[in-house]
Protein backbone atom coordinates (compact mmCIF):
# COMPACT_ATOMS: atom_id res chain seq x y z
CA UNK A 1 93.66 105.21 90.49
CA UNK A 2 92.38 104.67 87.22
CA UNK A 3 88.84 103.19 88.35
CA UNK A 4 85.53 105.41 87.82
CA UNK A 5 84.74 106.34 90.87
CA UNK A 6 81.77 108.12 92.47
CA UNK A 7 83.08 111.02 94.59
CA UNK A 8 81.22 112.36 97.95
CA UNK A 9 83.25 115.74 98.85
CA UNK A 10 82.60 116.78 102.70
CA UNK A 11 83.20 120.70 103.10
CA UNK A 12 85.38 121.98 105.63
CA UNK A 13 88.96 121.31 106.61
CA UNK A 14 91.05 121.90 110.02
CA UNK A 15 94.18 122.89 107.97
CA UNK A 16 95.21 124.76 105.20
CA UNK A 17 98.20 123.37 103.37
CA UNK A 18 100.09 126.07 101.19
CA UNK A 19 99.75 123.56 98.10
CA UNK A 20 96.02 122.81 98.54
CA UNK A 21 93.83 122.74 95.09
CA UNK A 22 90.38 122.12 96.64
CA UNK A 23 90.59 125.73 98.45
CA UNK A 24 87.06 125.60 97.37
CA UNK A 25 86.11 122.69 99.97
CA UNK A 26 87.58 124.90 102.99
CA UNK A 27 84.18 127.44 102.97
CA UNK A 28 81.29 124.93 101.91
CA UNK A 29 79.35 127.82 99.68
CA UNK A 30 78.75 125.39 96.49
CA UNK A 31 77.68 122.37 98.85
CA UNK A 32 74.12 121.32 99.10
CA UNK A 33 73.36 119.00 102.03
CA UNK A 34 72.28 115.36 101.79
CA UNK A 35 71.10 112.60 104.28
CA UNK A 36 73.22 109.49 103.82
CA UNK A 37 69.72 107.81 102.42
CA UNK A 38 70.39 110.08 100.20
CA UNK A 39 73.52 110.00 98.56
CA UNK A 40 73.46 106.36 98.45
CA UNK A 41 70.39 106.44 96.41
CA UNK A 42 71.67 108.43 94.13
CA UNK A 43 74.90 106.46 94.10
CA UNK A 44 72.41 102.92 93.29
CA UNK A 45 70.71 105.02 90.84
CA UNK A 46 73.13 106.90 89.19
CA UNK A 47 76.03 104.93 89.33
CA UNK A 48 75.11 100.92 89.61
CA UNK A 49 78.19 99.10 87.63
CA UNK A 50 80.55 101.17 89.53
CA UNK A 51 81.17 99.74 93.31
CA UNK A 52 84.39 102.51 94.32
CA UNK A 53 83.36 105.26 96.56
CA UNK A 54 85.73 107.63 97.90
CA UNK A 55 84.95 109.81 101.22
CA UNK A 56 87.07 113.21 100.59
CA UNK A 57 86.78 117.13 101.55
CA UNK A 58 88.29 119.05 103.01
CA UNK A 59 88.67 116.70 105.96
CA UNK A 60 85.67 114.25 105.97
CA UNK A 61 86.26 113.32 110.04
CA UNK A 62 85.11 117.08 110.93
CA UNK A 63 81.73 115.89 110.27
CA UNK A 64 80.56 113.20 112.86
CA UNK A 65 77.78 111.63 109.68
CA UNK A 66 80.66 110.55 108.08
CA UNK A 67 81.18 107.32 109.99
CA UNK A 68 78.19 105.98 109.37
CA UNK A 69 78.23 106.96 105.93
CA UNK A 70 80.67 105.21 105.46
CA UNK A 71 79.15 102.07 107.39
CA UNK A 72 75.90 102.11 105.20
CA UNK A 73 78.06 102.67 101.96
CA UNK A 74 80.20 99.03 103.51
CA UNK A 75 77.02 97.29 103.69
CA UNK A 76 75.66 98.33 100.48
CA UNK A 77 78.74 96.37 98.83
CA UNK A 78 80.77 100.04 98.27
CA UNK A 79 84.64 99.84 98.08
CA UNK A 80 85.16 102.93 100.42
CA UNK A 81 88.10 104.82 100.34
CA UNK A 82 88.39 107.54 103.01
CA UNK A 83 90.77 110.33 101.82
CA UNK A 84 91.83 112.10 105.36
CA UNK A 85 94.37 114.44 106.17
CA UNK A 86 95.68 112.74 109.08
CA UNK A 87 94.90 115.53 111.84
CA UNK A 88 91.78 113.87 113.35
CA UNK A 89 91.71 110.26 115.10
CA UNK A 90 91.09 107.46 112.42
CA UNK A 91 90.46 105.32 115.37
CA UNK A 92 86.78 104.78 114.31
CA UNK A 93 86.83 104.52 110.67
CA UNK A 94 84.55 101.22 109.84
CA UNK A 95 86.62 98.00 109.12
CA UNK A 96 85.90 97.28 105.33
CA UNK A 97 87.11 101.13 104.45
CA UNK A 98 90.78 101.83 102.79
CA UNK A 99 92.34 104.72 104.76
CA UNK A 100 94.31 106.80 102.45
CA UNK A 101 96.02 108.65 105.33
CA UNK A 102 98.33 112.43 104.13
CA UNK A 103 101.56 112.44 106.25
CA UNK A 104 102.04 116.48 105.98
CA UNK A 105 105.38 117.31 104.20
CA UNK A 106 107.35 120.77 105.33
CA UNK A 107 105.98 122.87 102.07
CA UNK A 108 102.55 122.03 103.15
CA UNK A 109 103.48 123.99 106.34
CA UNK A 110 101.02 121.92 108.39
CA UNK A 111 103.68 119.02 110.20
CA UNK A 112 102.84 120.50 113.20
CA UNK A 113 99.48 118.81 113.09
CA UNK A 114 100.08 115.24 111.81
CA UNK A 115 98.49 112.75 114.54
CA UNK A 116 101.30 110.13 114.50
CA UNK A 117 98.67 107.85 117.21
CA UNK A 118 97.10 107.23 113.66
CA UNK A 119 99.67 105.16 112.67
CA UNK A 120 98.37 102.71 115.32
CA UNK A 121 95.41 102.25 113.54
CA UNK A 122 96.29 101.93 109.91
CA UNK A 123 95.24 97.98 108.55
CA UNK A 124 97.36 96.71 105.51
CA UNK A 125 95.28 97.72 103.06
CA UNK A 126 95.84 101.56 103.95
CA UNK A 127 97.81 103.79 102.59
CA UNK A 128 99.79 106.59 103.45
CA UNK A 129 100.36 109.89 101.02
CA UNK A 130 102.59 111.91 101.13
CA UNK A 131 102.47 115.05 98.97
CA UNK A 132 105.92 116.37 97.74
CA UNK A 133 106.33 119.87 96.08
CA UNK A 134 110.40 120.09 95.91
CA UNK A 135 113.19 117.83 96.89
CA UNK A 136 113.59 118.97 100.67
CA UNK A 137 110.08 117.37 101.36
CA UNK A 138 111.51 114.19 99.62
CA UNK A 139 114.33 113.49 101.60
CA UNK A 140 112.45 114.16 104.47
CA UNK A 141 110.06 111.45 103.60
CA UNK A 142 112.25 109.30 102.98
CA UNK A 143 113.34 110.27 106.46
CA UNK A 144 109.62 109.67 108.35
CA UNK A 145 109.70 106.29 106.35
CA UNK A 146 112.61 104.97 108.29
CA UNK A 147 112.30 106.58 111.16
CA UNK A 148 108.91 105.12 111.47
CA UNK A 149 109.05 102.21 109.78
CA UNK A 150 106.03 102.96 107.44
CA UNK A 151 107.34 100.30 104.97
CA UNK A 152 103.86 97.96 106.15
CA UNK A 153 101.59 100.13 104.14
CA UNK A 154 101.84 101.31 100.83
CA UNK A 155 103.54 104.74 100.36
CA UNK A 156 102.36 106.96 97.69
CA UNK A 157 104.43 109.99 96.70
CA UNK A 158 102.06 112.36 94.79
CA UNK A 159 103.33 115.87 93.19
CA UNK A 160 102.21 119.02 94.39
CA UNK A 161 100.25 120.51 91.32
CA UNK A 162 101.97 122.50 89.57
CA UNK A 163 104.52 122.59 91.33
CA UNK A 164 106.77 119.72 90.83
CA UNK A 165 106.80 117.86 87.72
CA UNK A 166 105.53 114.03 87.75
CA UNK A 167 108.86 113.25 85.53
CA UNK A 168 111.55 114.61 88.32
CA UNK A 169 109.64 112.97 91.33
CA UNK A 170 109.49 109.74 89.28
CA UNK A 171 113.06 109.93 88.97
CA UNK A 172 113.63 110.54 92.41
CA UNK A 173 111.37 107.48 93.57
CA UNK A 174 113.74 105.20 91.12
CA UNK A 175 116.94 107.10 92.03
CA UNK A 176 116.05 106.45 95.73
CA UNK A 177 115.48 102.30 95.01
CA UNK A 178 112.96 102.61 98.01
CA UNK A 179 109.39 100.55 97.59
CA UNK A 180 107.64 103.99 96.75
CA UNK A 181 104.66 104.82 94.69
CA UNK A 182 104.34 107.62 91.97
CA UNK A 183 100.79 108.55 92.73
CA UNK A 184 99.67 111.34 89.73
CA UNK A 185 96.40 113.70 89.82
CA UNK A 186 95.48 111.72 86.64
CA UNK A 187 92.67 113.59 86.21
CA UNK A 188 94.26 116.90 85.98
CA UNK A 189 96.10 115.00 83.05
CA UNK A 190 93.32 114.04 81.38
CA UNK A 191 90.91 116.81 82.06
CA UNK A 192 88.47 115.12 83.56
CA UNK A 193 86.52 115.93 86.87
């Protein structure tokens, strides 16, 4: 957070969280299609000083192109993060690319779906989310934390927009004296996109 970074938005995603604000990812009608060759010319071109790429969607595994994306972006010297929602196998994301994995809190009303075999394949650098829109889906991830030991990777607590203010989770994290991250949509804050 806080780094320009050049954004490549996959359309389509396998769930659909109650909370989601990219509902306009889900149906693909703005996207225009691009070759990897593609997009990472116009990353060298348009964006040279600025190494941080993130993957996002929707859900960037529906779309098989994405791995070697990602691969080519790697060799190119990228720093690739892959935002995922954590239904899909991560088994094969390229080494050299920062996972930032959603576990799926109750209000999103998609648990059901999390694929826990993921954990399995998380490196230290990876990170887990976990997006909290009232205080049930707090205490239960402080709950999933323990119960499975997710303390090895960082764990970002982000708060549904608009629907939990930044100030009441931050209290919570501190109140809670657990090694948790306040992770804020800064560019909803700053009006940026």
């Amino acid at each position: 957070m806080g780094y320009p970074t050049f954004f490549i938005r996959f359309f389509g995603c396998n769930l659909s969280c109650r909370w989601c604000d990219t509902l306009y990812a889900r149906t693909g009608s703005a996207y225009v299609a691009m070759e990897a060759e593609e997009v990472i010319r116009y990353w060298k071109k348009n964006y040279p000083e600025i190494p941080y790429v993130a993957i996002t969607g929707g859900e960037p595994l529906l779309h098989e192109e994405s791995i070697p994306l990602m691969e080519q972006l790697v060799s190119e010297g990228a720093v690739v993060v892959l935002e995922t929602n954590g239904s899909l196998d991560i088994s094969r994301v390229p080494n050299g690319v920062i996972t930032v994995m959603d576990i799926k809190t109750p209000s999103s009303g998609m648990t059901q779906f999390q694929r826990w075999e993921n954990l399995q394949y998380l490196k230290p650098q990876d990170v887990l989310k976990f997006v909290i829109a009232n205080e049930e889906d707090f205490q239960w991830t402080l709950r999933i934390i323990e119960e499975k030991k997710l303390y090895q990777n960082p764990c970002y607590l982000s708060p549904a927009y608009p629907f939990l203010d930044p100030t009441v989770l931050a209290k919570w994290i501190l109140n809670s004296r657990k090694a948790l991250r306040l992770q804020i949509q800064l560019h909803k804050f700053l009006n940026l996109k």
